[in-house]
PDB file of N, CA and C in Angstrom:
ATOM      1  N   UNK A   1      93.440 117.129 112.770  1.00  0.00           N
ATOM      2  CA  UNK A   1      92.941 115.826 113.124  1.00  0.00           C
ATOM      3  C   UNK A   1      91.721 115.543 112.265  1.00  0.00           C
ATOM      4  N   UNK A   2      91.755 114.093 111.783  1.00  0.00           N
ATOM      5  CA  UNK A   2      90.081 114.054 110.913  1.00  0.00           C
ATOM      6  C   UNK A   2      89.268 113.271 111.875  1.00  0.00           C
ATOM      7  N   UNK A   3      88.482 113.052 111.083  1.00  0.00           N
ATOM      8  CA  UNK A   3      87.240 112.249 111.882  1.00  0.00           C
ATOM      9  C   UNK A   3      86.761 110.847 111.099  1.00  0.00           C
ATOM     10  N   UNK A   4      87.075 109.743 111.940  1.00  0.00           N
ATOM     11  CA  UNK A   4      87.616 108.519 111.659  1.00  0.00           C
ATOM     12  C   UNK A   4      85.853 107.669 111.412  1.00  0.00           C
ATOM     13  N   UNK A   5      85.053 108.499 111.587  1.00  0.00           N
ATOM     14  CA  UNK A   5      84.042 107.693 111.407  1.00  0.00           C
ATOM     15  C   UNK A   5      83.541 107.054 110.013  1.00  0.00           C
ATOM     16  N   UNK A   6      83.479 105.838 110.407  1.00  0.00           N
ATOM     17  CA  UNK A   6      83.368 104.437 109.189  1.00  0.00           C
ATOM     18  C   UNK A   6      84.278 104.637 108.073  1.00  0.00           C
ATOM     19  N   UNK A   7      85.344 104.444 108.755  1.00  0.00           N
ATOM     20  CA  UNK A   7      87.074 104.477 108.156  1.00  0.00           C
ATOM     21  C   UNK A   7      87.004 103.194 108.455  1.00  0.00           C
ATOM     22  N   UNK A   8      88.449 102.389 107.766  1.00  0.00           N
ATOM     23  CA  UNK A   8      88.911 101.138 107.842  1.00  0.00           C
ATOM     24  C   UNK A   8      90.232 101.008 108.083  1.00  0.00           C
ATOM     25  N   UNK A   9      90.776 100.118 109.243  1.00  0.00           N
ATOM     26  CA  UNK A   9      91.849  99.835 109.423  1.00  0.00           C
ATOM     27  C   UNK A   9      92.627  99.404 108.254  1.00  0.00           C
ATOM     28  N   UNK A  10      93.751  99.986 108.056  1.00  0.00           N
ATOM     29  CA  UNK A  10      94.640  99.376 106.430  1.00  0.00           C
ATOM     30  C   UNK A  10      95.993  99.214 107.469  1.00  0.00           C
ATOM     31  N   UNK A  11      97.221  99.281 106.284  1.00  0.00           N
ATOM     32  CA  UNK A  11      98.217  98.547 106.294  1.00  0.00           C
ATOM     33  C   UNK A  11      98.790  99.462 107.691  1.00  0.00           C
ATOM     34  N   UNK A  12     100.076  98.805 108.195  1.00  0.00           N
ATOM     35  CA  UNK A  12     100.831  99.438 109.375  1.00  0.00           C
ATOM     36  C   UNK A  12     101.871  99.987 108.902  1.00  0.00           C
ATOM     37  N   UNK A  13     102.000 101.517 109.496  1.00  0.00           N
ATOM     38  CA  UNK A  13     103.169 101.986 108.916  1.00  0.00           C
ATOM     39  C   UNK A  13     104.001 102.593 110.392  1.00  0.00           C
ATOM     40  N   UNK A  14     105.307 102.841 110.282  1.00  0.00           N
ATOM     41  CA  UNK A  14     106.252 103.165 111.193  1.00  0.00           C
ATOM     42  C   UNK A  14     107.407 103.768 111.120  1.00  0.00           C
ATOM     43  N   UNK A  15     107.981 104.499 111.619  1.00  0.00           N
ATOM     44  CA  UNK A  15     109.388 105.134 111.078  1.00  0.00           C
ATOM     45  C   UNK A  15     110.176 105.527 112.311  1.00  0.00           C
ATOM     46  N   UNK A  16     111.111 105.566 112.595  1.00  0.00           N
ATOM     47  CA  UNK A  16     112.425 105.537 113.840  1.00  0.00           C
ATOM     48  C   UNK A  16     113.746 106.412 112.933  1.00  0.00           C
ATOM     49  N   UNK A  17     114.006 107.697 113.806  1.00  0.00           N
ATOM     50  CA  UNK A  17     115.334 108.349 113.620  1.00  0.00           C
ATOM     51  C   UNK A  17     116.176 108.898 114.617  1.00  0.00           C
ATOM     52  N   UNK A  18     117.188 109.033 114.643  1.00  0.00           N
ATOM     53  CA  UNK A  18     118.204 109.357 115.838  1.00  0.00           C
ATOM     54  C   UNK A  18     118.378 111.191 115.457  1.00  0.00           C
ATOM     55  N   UNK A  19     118.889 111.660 116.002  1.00  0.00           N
ATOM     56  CA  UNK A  19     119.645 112.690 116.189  1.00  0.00           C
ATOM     57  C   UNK A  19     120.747 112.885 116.879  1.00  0.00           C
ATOM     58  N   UNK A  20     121.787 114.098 116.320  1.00  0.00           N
ATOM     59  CA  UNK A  20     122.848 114.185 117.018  1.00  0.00           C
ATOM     60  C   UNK A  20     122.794 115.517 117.177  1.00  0.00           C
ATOM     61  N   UNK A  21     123.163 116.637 118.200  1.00  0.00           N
ATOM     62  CA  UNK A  21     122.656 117.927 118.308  1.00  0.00           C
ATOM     63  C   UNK A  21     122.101 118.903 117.916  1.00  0.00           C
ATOM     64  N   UNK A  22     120.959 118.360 117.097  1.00  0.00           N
ATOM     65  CA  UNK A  22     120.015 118.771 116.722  1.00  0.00           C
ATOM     66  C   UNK A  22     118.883 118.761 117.089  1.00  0.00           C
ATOM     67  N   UNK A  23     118.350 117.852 117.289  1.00  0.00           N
ATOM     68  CA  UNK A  23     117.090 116.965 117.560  1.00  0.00           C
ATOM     69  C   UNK A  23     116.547 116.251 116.389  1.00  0.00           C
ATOM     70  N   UNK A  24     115.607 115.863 116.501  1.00  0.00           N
ATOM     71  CA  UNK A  24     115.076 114.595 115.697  1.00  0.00           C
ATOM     72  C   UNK A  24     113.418 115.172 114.985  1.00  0.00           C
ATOM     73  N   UNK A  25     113.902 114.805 113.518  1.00  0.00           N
ATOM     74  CA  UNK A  25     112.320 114.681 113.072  1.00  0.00           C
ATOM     75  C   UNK A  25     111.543 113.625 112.036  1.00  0.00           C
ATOM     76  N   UNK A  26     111.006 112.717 112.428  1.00  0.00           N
ATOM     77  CA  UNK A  26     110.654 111.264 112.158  1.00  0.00           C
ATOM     78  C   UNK A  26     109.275 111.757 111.484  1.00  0.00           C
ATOM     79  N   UNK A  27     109.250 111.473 110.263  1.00  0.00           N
ATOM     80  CA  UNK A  27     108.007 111.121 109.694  1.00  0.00           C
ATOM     81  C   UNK A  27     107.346 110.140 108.772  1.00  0.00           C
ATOM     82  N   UNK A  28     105.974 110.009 108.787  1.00  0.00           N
ATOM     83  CA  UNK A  28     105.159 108.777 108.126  1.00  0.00           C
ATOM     84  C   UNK A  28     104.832 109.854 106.722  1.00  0.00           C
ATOM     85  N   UNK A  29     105.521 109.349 105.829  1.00  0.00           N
ATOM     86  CA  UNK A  29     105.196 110.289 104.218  1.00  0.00           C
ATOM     87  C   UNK A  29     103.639 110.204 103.619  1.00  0.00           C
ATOM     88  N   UNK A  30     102.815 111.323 103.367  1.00  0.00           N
ATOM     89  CA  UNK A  30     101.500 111.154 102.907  1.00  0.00           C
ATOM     90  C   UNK A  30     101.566 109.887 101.970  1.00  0.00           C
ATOM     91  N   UNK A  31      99.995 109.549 101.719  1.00  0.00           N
ATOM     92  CA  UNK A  31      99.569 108.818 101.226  1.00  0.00           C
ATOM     93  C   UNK A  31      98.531 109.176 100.174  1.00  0.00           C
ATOM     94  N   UNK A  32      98.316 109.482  99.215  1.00  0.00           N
ATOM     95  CA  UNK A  32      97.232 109.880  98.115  1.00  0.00           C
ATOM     96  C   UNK A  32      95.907 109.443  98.662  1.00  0.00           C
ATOM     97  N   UNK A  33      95.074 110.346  99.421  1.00  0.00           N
ATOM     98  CA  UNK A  33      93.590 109.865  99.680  1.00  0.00           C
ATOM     99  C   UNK A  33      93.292 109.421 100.613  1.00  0.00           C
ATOM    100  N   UNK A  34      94.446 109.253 101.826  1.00  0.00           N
ATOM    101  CA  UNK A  34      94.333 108.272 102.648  1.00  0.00           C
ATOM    102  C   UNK A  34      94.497 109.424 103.609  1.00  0.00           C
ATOM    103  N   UNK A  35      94.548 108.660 105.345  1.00  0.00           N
ATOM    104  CA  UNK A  35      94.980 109.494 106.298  1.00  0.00           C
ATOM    105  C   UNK A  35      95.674 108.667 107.412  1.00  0.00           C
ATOM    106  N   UNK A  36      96.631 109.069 108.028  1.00  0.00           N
ATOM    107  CA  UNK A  36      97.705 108.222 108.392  1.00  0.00           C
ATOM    108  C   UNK A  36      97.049 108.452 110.133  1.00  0.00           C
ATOM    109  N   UNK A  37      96.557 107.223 111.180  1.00  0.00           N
ATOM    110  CA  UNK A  37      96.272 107.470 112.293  1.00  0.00           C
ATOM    111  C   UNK A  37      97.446 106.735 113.038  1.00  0.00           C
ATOM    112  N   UNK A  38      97.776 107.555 114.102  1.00  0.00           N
ATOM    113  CA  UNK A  38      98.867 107.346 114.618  1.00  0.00           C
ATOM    114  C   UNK A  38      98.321 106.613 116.065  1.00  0.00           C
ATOM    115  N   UNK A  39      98.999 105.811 116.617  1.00  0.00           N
ATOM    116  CA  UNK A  39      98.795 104.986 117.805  1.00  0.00           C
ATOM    117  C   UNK A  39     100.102 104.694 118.638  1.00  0.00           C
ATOM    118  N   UNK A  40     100.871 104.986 118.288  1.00  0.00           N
ATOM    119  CA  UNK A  40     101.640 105.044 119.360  1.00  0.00           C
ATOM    120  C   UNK A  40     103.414 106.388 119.187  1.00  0.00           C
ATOM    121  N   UNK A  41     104.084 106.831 120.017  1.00  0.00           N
ATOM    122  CA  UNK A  41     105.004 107.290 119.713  1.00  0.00           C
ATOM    123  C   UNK A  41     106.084 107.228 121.056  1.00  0.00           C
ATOM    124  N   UNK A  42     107.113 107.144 120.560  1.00  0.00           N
ATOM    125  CA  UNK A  42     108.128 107.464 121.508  1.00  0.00           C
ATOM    126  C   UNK A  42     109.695 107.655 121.472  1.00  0.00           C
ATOM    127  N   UNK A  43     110.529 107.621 122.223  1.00  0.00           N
ATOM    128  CA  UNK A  43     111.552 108.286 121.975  1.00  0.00           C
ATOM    129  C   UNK A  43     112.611 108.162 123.552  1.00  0.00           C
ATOM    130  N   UNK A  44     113.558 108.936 123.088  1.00  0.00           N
ATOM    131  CA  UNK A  44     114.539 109.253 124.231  1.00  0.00           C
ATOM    132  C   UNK A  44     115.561 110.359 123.948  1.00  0.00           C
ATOM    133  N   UNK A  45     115.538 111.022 124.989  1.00  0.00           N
ATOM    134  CA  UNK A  45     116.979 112.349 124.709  1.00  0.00           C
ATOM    135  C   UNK A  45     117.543 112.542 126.018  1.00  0.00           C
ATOM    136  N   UNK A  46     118.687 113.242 125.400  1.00  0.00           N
ATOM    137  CA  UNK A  46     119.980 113.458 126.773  1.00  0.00           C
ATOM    138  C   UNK A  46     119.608 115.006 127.748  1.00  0.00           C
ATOM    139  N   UNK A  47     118.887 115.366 127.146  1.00  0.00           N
ATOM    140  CA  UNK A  47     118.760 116.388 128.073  1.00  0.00           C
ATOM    141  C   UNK A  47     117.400 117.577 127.706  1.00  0.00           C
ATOM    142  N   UNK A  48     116.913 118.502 128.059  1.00  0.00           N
ATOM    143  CA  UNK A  48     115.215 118.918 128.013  1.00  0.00           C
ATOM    144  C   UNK A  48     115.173 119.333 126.765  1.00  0.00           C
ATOM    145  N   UNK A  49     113.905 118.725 126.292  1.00  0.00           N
ATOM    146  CA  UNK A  49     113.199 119.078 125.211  1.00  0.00           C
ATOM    147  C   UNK A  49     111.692 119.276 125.129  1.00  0.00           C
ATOM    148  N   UNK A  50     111.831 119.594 124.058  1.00  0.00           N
ATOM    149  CA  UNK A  50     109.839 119.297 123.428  1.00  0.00           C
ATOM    150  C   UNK A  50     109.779 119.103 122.274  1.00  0.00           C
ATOM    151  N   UNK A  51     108.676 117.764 122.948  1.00  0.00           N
ATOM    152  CA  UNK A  51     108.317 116.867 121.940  1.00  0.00           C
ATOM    153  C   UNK A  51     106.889 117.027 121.635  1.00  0.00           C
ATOM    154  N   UNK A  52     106.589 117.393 120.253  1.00  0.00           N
ATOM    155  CA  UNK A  52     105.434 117.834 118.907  1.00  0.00           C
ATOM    156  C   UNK A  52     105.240 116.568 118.201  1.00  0.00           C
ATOM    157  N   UNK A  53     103.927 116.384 117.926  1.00  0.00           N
ATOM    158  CA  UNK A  53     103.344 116.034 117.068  1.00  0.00           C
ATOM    159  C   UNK A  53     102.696 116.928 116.305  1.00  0.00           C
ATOM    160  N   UNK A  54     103.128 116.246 114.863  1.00  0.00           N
ATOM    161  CA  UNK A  54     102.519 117.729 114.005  1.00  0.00           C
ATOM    162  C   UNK A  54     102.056 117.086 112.946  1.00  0.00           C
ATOM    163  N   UNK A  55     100.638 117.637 111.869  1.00  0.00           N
ATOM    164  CA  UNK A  55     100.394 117.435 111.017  1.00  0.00           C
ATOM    165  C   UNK A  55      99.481 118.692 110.444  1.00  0.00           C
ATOM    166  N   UNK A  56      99.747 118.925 109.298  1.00  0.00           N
ATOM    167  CA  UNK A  56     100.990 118.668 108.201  1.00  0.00           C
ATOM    168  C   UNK A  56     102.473 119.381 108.976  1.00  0.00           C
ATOM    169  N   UNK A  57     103.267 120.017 108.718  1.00  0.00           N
ATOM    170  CA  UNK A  57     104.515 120.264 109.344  1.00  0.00           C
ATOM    171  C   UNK A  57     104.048 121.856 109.974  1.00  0.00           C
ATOM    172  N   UNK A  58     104.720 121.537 110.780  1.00  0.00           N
ATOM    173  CA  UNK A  58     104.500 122.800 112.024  1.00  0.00           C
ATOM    174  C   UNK A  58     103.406 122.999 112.404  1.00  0.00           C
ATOM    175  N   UNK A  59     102.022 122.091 112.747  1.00  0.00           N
ATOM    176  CA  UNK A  59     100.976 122.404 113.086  1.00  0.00           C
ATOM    177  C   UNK A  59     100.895 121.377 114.240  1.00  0.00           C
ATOM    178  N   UNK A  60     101.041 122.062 115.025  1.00  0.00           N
ATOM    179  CA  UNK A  60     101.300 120.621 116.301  1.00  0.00           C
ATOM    180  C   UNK A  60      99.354 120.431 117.045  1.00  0.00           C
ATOM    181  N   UNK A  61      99.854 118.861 117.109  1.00  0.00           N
ATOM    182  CA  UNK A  61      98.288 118.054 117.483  1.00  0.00           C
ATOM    183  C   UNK A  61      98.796 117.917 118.784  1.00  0.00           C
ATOM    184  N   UNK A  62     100.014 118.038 119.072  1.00  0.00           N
ATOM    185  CA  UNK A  62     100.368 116.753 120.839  1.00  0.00           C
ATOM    186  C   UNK A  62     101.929 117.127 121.239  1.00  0.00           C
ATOM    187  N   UNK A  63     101.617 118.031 122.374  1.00  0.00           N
ATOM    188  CA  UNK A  63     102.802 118.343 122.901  1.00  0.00           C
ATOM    189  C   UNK A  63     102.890 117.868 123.729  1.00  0.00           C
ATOM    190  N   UNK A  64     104.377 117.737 124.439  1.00  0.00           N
ATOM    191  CA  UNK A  64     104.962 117.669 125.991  1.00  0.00           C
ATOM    192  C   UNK A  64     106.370 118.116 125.776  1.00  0.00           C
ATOM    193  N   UNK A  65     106.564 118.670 127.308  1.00  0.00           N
ATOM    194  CA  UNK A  65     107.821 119.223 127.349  1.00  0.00           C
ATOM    195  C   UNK A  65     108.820 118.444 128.684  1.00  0.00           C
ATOM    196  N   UNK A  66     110.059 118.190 128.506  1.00  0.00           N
ATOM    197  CA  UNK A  66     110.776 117.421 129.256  1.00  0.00           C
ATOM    198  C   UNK A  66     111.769 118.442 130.036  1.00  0.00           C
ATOM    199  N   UNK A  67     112.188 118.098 131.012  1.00  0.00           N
ATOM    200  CA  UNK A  67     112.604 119.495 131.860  1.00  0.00           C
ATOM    201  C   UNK A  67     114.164 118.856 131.966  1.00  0.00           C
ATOM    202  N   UNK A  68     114.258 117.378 131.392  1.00  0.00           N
ATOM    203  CA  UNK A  68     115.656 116.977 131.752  1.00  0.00           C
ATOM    204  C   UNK A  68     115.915 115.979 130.818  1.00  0.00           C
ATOM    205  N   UNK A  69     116.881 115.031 130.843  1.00  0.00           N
ATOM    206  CA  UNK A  69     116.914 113.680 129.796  1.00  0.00           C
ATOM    207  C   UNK A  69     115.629 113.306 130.311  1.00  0.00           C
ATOM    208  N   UNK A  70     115.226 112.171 129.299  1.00  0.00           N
ATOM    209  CA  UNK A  70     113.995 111.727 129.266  1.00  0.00           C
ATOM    210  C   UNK A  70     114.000 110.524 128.644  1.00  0.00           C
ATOM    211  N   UNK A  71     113.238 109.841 128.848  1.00  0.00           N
ATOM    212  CA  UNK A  71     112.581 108.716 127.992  1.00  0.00           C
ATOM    213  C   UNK A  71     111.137 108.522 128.010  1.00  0.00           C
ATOM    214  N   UNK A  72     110.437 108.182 126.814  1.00  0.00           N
ATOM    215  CA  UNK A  72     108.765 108.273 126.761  1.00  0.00           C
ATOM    216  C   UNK A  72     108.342 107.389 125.995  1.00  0.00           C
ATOM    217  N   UNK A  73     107.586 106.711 126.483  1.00  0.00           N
ATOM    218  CA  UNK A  73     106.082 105.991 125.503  1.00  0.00           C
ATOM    219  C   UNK A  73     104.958 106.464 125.298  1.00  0.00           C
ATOM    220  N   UNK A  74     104.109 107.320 123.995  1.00  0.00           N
ATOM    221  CA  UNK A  74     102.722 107.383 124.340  1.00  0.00           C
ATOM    222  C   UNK A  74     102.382 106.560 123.380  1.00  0.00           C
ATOM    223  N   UNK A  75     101.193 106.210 124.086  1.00  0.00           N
ATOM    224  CA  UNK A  75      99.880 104.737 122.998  1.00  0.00           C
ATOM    225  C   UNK A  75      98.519 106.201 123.156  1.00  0.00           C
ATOM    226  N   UNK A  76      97.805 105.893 121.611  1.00  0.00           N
ATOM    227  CA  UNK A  76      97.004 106.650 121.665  1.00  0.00           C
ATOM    228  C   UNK A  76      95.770 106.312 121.169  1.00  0.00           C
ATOM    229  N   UNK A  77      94.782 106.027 121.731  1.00  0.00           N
ATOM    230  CA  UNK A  77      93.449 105.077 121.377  1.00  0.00           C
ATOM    231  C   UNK A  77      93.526 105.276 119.444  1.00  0.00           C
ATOM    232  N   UNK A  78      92.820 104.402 118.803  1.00  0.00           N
ATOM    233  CA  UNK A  78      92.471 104.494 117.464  1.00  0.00           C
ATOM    234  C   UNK A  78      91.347 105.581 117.075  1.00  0.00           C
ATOM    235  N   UNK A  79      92.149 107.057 115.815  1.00  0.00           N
ATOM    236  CA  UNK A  79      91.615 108.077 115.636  1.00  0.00           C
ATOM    237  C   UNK A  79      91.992 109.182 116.785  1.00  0.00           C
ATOM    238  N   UNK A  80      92.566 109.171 118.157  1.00  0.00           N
ATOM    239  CA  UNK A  80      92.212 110.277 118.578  1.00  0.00           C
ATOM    240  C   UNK A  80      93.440 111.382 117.782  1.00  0.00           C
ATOM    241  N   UNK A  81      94.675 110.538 117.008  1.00  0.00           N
ATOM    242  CA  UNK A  81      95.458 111.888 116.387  1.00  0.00           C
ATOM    243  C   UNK A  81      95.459 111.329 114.969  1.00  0.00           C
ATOM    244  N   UNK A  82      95.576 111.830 113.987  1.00  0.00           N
ATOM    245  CA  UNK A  82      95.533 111.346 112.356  1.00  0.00           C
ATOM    246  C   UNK A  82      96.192 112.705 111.949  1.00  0.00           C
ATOM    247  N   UNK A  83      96.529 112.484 110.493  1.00  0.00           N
ATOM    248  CA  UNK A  83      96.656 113.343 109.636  1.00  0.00           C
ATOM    249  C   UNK A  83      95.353 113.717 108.517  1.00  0.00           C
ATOM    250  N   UNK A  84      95.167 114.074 107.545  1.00  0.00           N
ATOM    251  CA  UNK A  84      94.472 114.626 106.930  1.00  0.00           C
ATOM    252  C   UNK A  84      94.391 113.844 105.944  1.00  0.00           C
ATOM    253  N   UNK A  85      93.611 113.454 105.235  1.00  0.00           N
ATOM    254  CA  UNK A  85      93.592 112.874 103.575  1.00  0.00           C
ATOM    255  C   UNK A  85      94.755 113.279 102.909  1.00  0.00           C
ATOM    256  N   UNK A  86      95.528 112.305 102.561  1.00  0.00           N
ATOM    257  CA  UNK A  86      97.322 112.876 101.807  1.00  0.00           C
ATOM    258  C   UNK A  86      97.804 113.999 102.255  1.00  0.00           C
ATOM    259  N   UNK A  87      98.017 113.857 103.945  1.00  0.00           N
ATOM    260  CA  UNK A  87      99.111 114.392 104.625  1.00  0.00           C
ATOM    261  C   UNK A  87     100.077 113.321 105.371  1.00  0.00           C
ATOM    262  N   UNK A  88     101.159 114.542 105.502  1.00  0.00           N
ATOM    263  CA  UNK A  88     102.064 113.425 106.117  1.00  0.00           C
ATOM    264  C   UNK A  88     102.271 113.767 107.782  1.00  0.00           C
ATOM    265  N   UNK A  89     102.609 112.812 108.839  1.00  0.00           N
ATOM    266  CA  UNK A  89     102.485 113.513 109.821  1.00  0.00           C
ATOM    267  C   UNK A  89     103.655 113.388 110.734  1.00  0.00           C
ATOM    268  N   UNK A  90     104.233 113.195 111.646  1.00  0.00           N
ATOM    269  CA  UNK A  90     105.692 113.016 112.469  1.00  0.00           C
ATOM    270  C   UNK A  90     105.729 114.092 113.772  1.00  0.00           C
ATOM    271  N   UNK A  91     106.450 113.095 114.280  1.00  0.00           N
ATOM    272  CA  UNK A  91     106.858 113.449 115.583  1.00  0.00           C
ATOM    273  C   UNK A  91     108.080 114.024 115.242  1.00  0.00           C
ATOM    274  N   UNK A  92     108.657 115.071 116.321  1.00  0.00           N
ATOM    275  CA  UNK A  92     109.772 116.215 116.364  1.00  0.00           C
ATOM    276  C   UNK A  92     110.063 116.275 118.130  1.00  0.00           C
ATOM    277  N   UNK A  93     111.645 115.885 118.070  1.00  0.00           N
ATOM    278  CA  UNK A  93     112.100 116.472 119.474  1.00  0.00           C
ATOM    279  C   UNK A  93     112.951 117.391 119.240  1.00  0.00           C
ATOM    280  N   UNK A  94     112.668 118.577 119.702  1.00  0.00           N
ATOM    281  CA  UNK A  94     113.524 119.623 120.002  1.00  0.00           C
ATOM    282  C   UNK A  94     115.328 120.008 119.405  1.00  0.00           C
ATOM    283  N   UNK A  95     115.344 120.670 118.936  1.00  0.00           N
ATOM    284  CA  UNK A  95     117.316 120.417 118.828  1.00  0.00           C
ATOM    285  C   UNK A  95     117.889 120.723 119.898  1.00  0.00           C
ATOM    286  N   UNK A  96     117.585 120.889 121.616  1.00  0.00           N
ATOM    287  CA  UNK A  96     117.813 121.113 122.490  1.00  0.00           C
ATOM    288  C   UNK A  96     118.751 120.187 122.968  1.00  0.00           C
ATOM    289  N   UNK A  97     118.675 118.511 122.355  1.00  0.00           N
ATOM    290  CA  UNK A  97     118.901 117.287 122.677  1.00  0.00           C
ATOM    291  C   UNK A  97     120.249 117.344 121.961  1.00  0.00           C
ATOM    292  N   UNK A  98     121.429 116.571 122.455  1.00  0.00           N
ATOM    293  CA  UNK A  98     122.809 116.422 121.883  1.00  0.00           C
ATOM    294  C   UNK A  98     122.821 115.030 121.041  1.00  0.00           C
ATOM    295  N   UNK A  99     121.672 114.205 121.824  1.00  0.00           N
ATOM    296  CA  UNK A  99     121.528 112.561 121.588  1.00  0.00           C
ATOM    297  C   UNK A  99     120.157 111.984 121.384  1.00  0.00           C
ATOM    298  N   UNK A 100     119.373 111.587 120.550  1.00  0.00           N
ATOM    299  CA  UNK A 100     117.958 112.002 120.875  1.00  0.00           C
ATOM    300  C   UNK A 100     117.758 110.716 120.007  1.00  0.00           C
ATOM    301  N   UNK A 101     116.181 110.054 120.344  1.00  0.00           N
ATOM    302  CA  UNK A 101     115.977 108.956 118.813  1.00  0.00           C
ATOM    303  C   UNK A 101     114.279 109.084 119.219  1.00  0.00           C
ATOM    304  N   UNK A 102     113.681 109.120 118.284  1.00  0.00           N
ATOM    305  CA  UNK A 102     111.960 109.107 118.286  1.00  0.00           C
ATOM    306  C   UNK A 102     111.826 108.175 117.138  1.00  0.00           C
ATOM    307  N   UNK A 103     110.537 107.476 117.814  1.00  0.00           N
ATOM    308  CA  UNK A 103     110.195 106.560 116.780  1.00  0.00           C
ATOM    309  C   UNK A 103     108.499 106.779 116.706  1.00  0.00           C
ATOM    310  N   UNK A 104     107.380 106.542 115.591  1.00  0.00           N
ATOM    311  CA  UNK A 104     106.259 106.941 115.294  1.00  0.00           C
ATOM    312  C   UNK A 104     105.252 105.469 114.588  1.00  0.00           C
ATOM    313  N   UNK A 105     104.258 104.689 115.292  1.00  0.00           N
ATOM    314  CA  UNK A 105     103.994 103.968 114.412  1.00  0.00           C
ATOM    315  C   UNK A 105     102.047 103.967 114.314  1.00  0.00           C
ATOM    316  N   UNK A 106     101.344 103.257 113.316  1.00  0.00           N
ATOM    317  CA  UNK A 106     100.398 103.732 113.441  1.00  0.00           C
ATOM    318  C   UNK A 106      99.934 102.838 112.441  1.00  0.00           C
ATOM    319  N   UNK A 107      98.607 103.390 111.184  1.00  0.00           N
ATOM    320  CA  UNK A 107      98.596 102.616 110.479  1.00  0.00           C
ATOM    321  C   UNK A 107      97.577 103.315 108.818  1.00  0.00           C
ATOM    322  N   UNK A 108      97.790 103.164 108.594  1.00  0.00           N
ATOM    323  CA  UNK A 108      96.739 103.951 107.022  1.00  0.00           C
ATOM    324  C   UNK A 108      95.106 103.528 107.257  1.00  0.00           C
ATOM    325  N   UNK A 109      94.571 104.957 106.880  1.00  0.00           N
ATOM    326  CA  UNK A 109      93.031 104.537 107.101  1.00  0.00           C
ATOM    327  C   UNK A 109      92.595 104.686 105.578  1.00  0.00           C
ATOM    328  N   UNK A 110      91.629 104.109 105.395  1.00  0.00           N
ATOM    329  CA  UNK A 110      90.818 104.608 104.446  1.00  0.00           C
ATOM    330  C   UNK A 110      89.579 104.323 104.172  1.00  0.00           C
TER     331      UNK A 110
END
């Protein structure tokens, strides 16, 4: 996670993917110099998973775990999750899921 102090709101970025018994992994692609703050995420699957936020890949900022199908919204104040100066960051549900779709949106700081 960085630290957003006297950063500037820039452009909006977003990305949405499905899965089929696998699970799902949706990501916002780095940016040269920049750091990608995320504000909202969500999703749906057929049956229990866990769902990661990670930046850079496999370093998870924001878990939860679902004990059954599910559906979720999280909104997340501005700065409390980011990526790093030219990292990329994404949400991941589980391959636990037969049917799954996460979507990630947010916006470029710099």
């Amino acid at each position: 996670m960085t630290a957003l102090a006297n950063w500037r709101q820039g452009a909006p970025v977003a990305a949405t993917g499905v899965g089929t018994n696998s699970g799902v992994t949706v990501s916002i692609a780095s940016v040269a110099n920049t750091a990608i703050v995320v504000t909202q995420i969500s999703g749906s699957g057929d049956a229990a998973a866990i769902v990661t936020l990670e930046t850079p890949a496999s370093t998870v900022i924001w878990r939860k775990r679902f004990a059954a199908a599910f559906t979720f919204s999280e909104s997340f104040p501005p700065g409390a999750y980011s990526s790093a100066n030219g990292a990329s960051i994404q949400v991941k549900i589980s391959a636990s899921t037969s049917n799954c779709e996460a979507n990630i949106s947010g916006y470029l700081a710099s």
